[in-house]
C-alpha atoms as a PDB file:
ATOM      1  CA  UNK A   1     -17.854 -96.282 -91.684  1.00  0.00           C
ATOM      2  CA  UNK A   2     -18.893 -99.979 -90.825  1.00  0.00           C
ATOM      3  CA  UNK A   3     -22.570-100.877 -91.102  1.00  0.00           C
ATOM      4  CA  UNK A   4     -23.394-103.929 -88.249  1.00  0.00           C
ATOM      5  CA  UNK A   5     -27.076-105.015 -88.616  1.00  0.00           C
ATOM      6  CA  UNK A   6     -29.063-104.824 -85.354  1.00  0.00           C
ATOM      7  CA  UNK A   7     -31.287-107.926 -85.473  1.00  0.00           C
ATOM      8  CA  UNK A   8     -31.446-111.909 -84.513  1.00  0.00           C
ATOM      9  CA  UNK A   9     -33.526-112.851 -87.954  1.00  0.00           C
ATOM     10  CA  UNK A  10     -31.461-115.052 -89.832  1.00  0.00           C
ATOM     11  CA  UNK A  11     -32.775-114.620 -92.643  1.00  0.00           C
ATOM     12  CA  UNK A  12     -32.174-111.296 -92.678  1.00  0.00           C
ATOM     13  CA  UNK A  13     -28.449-111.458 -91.619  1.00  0.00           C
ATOM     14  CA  UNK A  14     -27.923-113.667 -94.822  1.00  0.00           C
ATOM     15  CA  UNK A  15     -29.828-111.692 -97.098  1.00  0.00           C
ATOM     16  CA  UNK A  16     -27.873-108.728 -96.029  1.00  0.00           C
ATOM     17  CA  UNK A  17     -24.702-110.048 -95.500  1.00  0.00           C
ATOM     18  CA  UNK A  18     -25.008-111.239 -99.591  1.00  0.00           C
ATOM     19  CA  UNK A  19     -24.676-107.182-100.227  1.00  0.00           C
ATOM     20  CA  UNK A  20     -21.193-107.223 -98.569  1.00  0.00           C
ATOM     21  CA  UNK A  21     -22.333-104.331 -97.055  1.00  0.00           C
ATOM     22  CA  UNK A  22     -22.516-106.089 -93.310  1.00  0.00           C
ATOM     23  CA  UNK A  23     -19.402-105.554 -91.210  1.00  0.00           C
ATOM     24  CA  UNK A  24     -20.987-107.315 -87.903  1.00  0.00           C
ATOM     25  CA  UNK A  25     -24.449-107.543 -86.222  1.00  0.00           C
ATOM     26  CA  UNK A  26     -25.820-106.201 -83.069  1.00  0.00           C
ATOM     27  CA  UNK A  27     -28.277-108.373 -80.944  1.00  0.00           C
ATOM     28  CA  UNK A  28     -30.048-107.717 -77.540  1.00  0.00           C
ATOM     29  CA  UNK A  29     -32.152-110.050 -74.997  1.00  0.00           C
ATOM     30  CA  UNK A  30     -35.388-108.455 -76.711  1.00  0.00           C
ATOM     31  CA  UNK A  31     -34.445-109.157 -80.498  1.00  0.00           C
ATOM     32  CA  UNK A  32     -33.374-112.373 -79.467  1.00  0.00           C
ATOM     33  CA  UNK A  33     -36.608-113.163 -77.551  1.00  0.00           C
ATOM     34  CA  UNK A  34     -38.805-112.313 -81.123  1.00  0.00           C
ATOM     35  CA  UNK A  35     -36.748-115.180 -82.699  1.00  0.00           C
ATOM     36  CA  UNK A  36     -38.271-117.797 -80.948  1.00  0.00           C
ATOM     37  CA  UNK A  37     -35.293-119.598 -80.659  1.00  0.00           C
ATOM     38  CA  UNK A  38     -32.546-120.580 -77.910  1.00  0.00           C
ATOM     39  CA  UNK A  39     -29.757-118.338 -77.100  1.00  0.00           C
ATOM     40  CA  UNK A  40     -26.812-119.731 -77.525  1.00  0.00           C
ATOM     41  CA  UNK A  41     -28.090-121.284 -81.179  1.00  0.00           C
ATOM     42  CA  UNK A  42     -29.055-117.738 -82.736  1.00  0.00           C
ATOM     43  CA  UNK A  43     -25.713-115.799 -81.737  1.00  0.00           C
ATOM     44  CA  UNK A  44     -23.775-119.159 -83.306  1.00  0.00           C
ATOM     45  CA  UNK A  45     -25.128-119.045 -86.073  1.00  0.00           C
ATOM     46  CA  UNK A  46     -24.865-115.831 -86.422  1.00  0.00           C
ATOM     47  CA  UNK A  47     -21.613-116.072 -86.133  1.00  0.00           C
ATOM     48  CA  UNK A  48     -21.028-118.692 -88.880  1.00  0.00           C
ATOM     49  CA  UNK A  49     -22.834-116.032 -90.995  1.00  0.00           C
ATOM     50  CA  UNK A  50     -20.802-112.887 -90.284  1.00  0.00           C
ATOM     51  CA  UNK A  51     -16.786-112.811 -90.048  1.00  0.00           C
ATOM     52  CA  UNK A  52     -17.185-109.187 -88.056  1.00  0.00           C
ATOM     53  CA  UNK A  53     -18.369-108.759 -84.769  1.00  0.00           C
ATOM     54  CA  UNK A  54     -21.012-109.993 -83.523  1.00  0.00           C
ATOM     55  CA  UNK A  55     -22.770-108.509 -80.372  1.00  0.00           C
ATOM     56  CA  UNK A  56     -24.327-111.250 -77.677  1.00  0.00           C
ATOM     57  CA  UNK A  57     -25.456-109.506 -74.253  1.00  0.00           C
ATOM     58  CA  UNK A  58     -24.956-110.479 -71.088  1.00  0.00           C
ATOM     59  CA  UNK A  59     -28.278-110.355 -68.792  1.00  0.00           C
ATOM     60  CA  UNK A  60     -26.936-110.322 -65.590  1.00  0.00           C
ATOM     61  CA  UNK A  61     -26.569-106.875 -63.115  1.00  0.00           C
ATOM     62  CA  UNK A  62     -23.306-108.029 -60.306  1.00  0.00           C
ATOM     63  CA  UNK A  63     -19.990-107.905 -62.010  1.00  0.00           C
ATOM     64  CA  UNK A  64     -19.600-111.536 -60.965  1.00  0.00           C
ATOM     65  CA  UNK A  65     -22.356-112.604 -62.531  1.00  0.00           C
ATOM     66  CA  UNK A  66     -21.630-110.665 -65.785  1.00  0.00           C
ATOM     67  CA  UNK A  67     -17.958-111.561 -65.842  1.00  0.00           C
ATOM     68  CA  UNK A  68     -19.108-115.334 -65.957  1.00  0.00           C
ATOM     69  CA  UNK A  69     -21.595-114.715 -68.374  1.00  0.00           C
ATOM     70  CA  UNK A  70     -19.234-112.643 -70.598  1.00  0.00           C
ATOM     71  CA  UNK A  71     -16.584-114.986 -70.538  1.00  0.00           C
ATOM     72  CA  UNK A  72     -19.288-117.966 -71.973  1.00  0.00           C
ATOM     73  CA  UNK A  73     -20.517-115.835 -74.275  1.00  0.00           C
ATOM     74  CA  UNK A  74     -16.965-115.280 -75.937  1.00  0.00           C
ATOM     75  CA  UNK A  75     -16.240-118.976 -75.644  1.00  0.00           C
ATOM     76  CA  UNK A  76     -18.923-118.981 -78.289  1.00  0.00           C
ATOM     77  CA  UNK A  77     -16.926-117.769 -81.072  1.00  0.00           C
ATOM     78  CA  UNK A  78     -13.890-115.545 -81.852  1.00  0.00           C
ATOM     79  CA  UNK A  79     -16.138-112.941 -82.953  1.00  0.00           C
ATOM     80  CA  UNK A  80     -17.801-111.801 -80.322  1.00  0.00           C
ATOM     81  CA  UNK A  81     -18.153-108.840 -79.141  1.00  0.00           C
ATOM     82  CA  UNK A  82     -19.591-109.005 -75.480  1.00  0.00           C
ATOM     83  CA  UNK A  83     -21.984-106.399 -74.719  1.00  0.00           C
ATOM     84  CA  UNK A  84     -22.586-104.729 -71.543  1.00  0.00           C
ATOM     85  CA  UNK A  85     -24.636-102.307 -69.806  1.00  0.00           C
ATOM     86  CA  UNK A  86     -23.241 -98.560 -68.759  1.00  0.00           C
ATOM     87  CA  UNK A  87     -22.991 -99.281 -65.187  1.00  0.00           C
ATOM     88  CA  UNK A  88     -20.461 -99.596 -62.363  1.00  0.00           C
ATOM     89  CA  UNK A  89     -20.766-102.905 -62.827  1.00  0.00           C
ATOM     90  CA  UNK A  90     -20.584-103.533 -66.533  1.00  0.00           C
ATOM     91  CA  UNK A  91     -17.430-101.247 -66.555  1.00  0.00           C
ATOM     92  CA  UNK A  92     -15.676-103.045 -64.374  1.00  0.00           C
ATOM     93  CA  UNK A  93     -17.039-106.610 -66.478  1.00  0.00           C
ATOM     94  CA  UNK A  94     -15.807-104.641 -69.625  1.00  0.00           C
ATOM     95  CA  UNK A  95     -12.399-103.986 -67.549  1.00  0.00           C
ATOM     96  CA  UNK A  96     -11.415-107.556 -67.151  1.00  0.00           C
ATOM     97  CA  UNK A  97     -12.747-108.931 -70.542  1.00  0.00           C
ATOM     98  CA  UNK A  98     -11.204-106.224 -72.440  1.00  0.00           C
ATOM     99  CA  UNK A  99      -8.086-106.940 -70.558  1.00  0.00           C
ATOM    100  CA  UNK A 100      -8.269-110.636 -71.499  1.00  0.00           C
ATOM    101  CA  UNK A 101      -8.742-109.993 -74.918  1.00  0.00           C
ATOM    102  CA  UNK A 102     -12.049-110.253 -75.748  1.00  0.00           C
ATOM    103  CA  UNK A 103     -14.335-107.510 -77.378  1.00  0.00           C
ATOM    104  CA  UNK A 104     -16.478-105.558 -75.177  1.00  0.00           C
ATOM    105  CA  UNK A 105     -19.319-103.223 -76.443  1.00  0.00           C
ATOM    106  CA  UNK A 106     -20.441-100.974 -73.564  1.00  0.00           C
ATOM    107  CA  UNK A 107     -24.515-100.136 -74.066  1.00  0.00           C
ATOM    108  CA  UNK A 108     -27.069 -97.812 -73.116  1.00  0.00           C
ATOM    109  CA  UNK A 109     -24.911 -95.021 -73.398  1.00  0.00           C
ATOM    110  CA  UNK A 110     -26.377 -91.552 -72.944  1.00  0.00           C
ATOM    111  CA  UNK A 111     -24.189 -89.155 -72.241  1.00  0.00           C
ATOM    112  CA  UNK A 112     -20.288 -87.773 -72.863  1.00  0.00           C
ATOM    113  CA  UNK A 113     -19.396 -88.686 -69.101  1.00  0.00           C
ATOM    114  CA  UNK A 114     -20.016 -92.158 -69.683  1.00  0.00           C
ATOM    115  CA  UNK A 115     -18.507 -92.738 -72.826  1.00  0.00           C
ATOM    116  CA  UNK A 116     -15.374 -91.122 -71.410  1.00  0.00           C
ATOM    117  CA  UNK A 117     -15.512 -93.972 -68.661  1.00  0.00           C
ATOM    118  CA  UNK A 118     -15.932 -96.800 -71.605  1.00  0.00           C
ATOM    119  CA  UNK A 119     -13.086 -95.885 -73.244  1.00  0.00           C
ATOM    120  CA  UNK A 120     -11.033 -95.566 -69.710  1.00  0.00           C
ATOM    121  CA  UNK A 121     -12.358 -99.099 -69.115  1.00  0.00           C
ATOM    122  CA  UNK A 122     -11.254-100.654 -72.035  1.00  0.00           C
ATOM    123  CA  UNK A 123     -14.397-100.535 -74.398  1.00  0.00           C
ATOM    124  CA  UNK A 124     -13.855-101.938 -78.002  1.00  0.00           C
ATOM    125  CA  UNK A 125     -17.115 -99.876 -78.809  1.00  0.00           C
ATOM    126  CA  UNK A 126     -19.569 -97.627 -76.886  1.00  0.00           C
ATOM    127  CA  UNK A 127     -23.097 -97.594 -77.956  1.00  0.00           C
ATOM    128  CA  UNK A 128     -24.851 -93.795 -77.984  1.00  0.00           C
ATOM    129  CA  UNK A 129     -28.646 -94.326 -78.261  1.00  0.00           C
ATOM    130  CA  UNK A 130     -29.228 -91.573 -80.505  1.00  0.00           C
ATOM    131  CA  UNK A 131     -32.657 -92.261 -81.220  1.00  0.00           C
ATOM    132  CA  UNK A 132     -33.891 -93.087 -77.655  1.00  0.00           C
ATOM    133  CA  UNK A 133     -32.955 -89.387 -76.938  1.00  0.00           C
ATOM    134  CA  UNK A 134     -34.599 -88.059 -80.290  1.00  0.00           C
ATOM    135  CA  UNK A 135     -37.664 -89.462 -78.580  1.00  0.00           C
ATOM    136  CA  UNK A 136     -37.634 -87.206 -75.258  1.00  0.00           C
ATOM    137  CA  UNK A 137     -36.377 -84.226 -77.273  1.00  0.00           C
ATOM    138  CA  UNK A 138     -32.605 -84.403 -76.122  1.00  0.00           C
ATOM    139  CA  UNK A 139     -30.149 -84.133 -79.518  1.00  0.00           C
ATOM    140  CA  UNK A 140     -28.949 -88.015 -79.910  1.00  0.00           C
ATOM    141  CA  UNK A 141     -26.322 -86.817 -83.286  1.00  0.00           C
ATOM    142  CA  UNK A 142     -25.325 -83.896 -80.547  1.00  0.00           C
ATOM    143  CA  UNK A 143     -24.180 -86.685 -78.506  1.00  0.00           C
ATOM    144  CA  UNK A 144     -22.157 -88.497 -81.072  1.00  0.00           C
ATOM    145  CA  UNK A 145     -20.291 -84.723 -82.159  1.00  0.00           C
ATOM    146  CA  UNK A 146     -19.376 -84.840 -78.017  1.00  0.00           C
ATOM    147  CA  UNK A 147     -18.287 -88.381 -78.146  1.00  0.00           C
ATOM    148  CA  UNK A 148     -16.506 -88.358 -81.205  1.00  0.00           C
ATOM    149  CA  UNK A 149     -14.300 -84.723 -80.105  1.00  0.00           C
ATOM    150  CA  UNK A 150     -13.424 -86.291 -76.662  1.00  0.00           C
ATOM    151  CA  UNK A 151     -12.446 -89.572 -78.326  1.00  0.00           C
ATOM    152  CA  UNK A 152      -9.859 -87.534 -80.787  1.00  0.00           C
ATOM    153  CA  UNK A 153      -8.541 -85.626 -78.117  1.00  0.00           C
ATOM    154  CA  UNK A 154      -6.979 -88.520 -75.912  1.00  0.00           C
ATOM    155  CA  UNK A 155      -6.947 -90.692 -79.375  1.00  0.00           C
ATOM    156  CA  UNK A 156      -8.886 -93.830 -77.393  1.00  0.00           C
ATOM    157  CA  UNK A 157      -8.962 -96.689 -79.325  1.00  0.00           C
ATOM    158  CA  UNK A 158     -13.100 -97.342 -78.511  1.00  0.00           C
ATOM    159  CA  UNK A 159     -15.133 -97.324 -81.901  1.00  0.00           C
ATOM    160  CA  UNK A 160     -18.156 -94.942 -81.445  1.00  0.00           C
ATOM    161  CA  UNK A 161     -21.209 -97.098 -82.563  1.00  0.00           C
ATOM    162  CA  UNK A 162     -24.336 -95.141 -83.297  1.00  0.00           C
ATOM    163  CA  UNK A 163     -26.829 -97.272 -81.771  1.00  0.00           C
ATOM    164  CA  UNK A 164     -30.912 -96.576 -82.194  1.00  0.00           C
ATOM    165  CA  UNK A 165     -30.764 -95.139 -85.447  1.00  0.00           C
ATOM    166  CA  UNK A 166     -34.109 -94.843 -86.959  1.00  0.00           C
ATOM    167  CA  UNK A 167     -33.526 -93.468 -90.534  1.00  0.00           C
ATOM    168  CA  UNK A 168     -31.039 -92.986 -92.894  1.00  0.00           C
ATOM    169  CA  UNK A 169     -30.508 -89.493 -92.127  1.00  0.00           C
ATOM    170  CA  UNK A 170     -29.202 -90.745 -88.603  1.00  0.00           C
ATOM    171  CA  UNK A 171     -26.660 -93.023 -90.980  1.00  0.00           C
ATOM    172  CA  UNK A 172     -25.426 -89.856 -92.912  1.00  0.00           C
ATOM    173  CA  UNK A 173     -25.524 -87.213 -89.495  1.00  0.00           C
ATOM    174  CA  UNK A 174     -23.007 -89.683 -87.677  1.00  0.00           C
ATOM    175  CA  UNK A 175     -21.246 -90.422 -91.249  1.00  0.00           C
ATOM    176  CA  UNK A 176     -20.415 -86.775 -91.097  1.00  0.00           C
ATOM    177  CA  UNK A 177     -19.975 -86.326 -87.137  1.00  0.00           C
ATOM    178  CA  UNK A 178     -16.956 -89.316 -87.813  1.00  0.00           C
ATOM    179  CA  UNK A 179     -18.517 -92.236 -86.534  1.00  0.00           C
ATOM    180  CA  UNK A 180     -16.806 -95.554 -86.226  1.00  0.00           C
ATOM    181  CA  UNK A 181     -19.604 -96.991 -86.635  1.00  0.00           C
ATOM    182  CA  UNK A 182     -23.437 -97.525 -87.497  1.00  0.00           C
ATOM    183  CA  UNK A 183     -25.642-100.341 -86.585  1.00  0.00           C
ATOM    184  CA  UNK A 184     -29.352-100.007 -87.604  1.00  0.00           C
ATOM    185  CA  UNK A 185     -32.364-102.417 -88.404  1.00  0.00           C
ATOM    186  CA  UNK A 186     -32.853-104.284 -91.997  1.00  0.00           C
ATOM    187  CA  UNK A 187     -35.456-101.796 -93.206  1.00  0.00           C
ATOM    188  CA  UNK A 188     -33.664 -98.931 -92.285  1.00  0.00           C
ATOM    189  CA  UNK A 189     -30.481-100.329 -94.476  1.00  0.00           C
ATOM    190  CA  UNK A 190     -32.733-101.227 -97.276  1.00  0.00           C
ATOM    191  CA  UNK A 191     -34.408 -97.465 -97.763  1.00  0.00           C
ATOM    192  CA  UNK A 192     -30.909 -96.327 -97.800  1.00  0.00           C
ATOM    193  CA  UNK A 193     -31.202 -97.368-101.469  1.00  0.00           C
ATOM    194  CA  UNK A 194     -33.989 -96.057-102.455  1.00  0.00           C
ATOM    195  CA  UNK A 195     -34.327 -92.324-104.312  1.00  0.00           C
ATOM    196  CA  UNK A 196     -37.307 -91.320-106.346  1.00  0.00           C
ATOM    197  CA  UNK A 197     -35.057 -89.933-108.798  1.00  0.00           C
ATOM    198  CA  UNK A 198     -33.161 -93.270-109.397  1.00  0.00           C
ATOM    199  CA  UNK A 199     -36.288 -95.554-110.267  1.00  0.00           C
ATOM    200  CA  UNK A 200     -37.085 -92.530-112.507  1.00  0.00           C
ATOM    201  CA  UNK A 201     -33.855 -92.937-114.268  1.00  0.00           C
ATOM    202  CA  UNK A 202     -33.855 -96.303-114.432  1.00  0.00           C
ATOM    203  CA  UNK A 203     -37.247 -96.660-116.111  1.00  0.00           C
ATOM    204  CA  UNK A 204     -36.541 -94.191-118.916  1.00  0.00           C
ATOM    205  CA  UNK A 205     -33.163 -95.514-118.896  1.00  0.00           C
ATOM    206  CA  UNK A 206     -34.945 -99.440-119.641  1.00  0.00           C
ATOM    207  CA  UNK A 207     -37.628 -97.538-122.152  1.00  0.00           C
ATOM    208  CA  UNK A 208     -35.083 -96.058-124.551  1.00  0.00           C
ATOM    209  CA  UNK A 209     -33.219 -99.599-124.575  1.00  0.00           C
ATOM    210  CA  UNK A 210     -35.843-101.748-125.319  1.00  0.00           C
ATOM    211  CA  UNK A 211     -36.691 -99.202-128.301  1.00  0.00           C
ATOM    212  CA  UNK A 212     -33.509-100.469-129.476  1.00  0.00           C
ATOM    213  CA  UNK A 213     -34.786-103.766-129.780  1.00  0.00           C
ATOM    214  CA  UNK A 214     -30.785-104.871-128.773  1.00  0.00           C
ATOM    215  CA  UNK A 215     -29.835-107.296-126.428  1.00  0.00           C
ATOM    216  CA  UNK A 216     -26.048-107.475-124.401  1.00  0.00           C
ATOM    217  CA  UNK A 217     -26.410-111.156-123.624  1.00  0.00           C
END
């Protein structure tokens, strides 16, 4: 599974990205917006910072529009991934990118019907908000299982990124559902580390050593 980071902080990127656990980012209008800086600067940057794909949205509703938008957004750099909304109009922008080469990540997806017309559009990867439907009682990781099944059947090429996680038990549900993958804030990659039982270990584990009085360096 690949893990993209869904932010615009670059400081966060390159903290992250030092793990070698980052496979791409995810950005939006609104995470850009909390930046506080222009556009076109953050996703570059970004860019320089991540070899994997990084997402830059258009904001733009009229195919025309978005087709413009999407193809100066992947003038930006090879790896980017141009994201667009589930709509009549953003398949047929992800229709014409796709078929020019460039990456296209289909958003706001919330249901099987319209990730089936991603992938017959051309998507690179479709983005289930599983944690937007969480939130109004609907089952988000039921949504990936549906995805992922109709995907296999007709062996599309479209990736199946869980979007919206909000834990780390969304991470392991669409681990196990067969998610392409994952993208999910900082903090929510960070407590994927943590287990009580580890620091535990690790402290009696440091105890009995320095009772040794030893050193390895």
């Amino acid at each position: 599974m690949k893990f993209f980071i869904d932010t615009a902080d670059i400081d966060e990127i390159k903290d992250l990205a030092e793990t070698g656990l980052v496979d791409g980012v995810t950005t939006n209008p609104t995470l850009v917006a909390k930046s506080g800086r222009t556009f076109f600067e953050v996703v570059e940057e970004i860019c320089s910072i991540v070899d994997g794909p990084v997402s830059a949205e258009v904001t733009a509703t009229d195919y025309a529009t978005m087709l413009d938008e999407g193809r100066t957004l992947a003038g930006l750099a090879p790896n980017i991934a141009v994201k667009v909304p589930l709509t009549r109009d953003g398949l047929k922008t992800c229709r014409a990118l796709s078929q020019a080469g460039t990456l296209v990540n289909v958003t706001l997806c919330f249901s099987p019907a319209q990730a089936l017309l991603a992938a017959k559009a051309g998507a690179s990867f479709i983005s289930p908000f599983v944690g937007r439907l969480d939130d109004i009682a609907h089952d988000g990781m039921g949504l990936i299982s549906e995805i992922c099944e109709i995907y296999a059947n007709y062996d599309f090429s479209t990736e199946v990124l869980v979007a919206s996680t909000r834990g780390p038990l969304h991470v392991v549900e669409a681990a196990k559902l067969g998610a392409d993958v994952v993208t999910l804030p900082p903090d929510v990659l960070r407590r994927m580390y943590s287990h009580p039982l580890t620091d535990k270990g690790l402290a009696a584990f440091l105890a009995d050593w320095e009772k040794t009085g030893q050193s390895i360096l």
